[in-house]
N, C-alpha and C. Protein backbone atom coordinates (compact mmCIF):
# COMPACT_ATOMS: atom_id res chain seq x y z
N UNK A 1 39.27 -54.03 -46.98
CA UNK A 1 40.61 -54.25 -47.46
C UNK A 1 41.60 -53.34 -46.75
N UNK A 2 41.18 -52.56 -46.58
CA UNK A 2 42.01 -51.24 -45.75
C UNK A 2 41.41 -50.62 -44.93
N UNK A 3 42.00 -49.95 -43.50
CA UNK A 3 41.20 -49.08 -42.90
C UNK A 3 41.76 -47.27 -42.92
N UNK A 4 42.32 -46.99 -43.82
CA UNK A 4 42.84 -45.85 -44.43
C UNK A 4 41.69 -44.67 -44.33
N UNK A 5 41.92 -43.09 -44.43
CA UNK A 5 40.77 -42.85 -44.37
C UNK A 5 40.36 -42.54 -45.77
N UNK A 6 38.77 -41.89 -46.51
CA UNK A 6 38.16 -42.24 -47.53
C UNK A 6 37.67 -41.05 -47.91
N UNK A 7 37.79 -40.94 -49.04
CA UNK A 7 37.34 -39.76 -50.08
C UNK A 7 36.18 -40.44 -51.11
N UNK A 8 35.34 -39.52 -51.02
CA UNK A 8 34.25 -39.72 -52.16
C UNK A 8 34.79 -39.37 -52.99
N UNK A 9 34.58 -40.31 -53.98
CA UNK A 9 34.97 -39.65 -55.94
C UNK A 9 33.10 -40.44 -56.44
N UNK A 10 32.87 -39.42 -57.18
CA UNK A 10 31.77 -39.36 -58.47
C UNK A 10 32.40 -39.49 -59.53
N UNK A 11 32.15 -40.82 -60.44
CA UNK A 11 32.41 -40.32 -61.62
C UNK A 11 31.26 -41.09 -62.10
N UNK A 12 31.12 -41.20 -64.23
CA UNK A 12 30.40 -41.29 -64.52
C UNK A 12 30.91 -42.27 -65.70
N UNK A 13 30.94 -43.72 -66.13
CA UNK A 13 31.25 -44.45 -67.09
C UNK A 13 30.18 -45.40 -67.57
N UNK A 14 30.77 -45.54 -68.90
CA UNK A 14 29.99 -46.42 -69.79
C UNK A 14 29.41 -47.28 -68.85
N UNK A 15 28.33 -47.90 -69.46
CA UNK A 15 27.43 -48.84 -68.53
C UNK A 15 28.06 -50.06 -68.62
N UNK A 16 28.81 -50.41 -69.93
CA UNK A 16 29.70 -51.93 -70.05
C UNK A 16 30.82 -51.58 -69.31
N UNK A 17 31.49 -50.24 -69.04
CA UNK A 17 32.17 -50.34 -67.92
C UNK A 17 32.09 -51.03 -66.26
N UNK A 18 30.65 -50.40 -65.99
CA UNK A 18 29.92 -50.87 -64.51
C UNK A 18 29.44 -52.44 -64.96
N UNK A 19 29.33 -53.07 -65.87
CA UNK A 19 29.22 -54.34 -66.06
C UNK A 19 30.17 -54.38 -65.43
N UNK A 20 31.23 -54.48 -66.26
CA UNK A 20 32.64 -55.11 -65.71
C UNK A 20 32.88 -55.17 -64.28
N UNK A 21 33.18 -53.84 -63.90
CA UNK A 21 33.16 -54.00 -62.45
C UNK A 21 32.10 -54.35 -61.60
N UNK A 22 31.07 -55.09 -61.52
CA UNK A 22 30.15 -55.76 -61.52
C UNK A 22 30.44 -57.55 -61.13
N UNK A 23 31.46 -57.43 -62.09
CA UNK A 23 31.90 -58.84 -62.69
C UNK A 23 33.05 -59.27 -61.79
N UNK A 24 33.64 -58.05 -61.77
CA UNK A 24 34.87 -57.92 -60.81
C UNK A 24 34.76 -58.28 -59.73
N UNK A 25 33.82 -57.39 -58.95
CA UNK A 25 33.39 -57.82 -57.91
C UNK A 25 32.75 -58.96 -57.20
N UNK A 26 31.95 -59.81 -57.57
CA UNK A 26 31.55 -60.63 -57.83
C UNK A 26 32.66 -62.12 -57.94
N UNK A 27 33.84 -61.98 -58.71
CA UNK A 27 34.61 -62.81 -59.14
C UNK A 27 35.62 -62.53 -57.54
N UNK A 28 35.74 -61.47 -57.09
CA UNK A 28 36.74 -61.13 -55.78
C UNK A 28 35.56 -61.79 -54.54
N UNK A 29 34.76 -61.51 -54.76
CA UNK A 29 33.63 -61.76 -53.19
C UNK A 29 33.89 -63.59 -53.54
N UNK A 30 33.78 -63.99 -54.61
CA UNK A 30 33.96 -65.92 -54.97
C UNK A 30 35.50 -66.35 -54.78
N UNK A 31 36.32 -65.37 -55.02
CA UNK A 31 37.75 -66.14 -55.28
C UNK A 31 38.62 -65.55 -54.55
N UNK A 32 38.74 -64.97 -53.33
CA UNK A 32 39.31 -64.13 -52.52
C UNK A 32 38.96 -64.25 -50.71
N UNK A 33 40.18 -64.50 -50.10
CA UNK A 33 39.98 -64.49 -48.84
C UNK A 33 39.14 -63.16 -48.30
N UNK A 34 38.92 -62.58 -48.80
CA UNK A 34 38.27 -61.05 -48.22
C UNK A 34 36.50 -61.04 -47.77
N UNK A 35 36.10 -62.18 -48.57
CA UNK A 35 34.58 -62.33 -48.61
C UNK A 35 33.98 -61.05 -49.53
N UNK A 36 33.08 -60.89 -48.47
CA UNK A 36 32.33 -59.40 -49.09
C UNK A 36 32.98 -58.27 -49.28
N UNK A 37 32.84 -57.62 -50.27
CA UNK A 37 33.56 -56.86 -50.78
C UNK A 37 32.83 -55.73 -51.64
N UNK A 38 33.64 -54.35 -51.56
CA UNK A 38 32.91 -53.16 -52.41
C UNK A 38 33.15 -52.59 -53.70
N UNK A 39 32.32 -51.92 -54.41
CA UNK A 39 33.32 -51.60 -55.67
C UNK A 39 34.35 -50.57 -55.24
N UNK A 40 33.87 -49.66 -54.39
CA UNK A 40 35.60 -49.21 -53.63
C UNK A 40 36.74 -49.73 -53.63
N UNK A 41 36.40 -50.81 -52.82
CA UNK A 41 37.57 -51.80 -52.62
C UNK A 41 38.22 -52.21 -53.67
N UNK A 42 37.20 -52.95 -54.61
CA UNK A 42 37.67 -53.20 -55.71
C UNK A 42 38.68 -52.43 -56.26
N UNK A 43 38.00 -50.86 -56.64
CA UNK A 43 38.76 -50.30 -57.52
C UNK A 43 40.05 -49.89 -56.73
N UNK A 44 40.08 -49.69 -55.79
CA UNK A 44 41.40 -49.22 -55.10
C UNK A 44 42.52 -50.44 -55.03
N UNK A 45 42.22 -51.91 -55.17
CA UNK A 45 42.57 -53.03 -55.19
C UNK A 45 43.42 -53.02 -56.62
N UNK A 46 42.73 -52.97 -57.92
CA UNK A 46 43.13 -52.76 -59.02
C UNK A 46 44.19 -51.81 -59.25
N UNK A 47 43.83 -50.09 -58.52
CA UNK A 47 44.62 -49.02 -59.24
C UNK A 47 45.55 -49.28 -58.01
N UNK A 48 45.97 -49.73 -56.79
CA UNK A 48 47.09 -50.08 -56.21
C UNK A 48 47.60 -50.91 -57.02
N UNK A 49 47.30 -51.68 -57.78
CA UNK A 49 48.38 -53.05 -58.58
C UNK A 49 48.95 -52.64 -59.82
N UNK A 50 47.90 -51.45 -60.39
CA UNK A 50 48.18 -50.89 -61.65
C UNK A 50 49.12 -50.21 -61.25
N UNK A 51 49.52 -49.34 -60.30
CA UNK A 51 50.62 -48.15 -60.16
C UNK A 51 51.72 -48.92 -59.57
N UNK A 52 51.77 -50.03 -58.83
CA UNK A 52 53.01 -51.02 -58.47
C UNK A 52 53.73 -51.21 -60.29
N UNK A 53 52.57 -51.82 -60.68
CA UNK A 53 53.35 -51.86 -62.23
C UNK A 53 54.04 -50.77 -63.00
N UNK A 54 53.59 -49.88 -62.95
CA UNK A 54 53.69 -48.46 -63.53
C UNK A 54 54.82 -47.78 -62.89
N UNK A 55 54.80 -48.38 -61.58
CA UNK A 55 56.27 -47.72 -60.74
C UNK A 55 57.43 -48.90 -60.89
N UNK A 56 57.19 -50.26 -61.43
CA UNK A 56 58.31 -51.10 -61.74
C UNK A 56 58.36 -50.49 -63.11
N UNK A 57 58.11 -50.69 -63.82
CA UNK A 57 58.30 -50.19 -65.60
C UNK A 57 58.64 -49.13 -65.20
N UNK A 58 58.62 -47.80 -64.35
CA UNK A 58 59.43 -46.63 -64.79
C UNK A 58 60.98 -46.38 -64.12
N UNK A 59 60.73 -47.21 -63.45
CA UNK A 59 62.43 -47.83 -62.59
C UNK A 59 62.86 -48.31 -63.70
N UNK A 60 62.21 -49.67 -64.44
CA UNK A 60 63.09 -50.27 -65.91
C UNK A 60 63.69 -49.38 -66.82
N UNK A 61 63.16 -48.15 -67.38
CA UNK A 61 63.24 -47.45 -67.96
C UNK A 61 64.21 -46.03 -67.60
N UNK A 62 64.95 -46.26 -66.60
CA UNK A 62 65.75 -45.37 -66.06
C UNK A 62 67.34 -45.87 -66.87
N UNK A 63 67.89 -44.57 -67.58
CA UNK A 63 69.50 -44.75 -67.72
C UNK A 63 70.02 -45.14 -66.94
N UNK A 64 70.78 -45.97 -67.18
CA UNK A 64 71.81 -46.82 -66.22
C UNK A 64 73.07 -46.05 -66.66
């Protein structure tokens, strides 16, 4: 998805969490021009879309 460079993160979540993203992945490798795909990708895919949102809602929320 990107050729940026890459940091290892460890973390450690619920196992119905790693379902999910499991699911995720899986549903992006079927429904996505990208083909094969990582849970990296994934998650960096997600928390880029989450913080686009998070940075429109805190622009909304500015005194005019």
């Amino acid at each position: 998805m990107s050729n940026n460079p890459k940091s290892q993160l460890n973390l450690r979540v619920p196992a119905e969490t790693l379902k999910q993203l499991d699911e995720i992945v899986e549903f992006y490798q079927e429904n996505t021009k990208f083909g094969k795909v990582s849970k990296g990708d994934v998650l960096s895919d997600i928390i880029d879309k989450s913080h686009e949102v998070m940075t429109k809602q805190k622009l909304n929320k500015r005194p005019r």
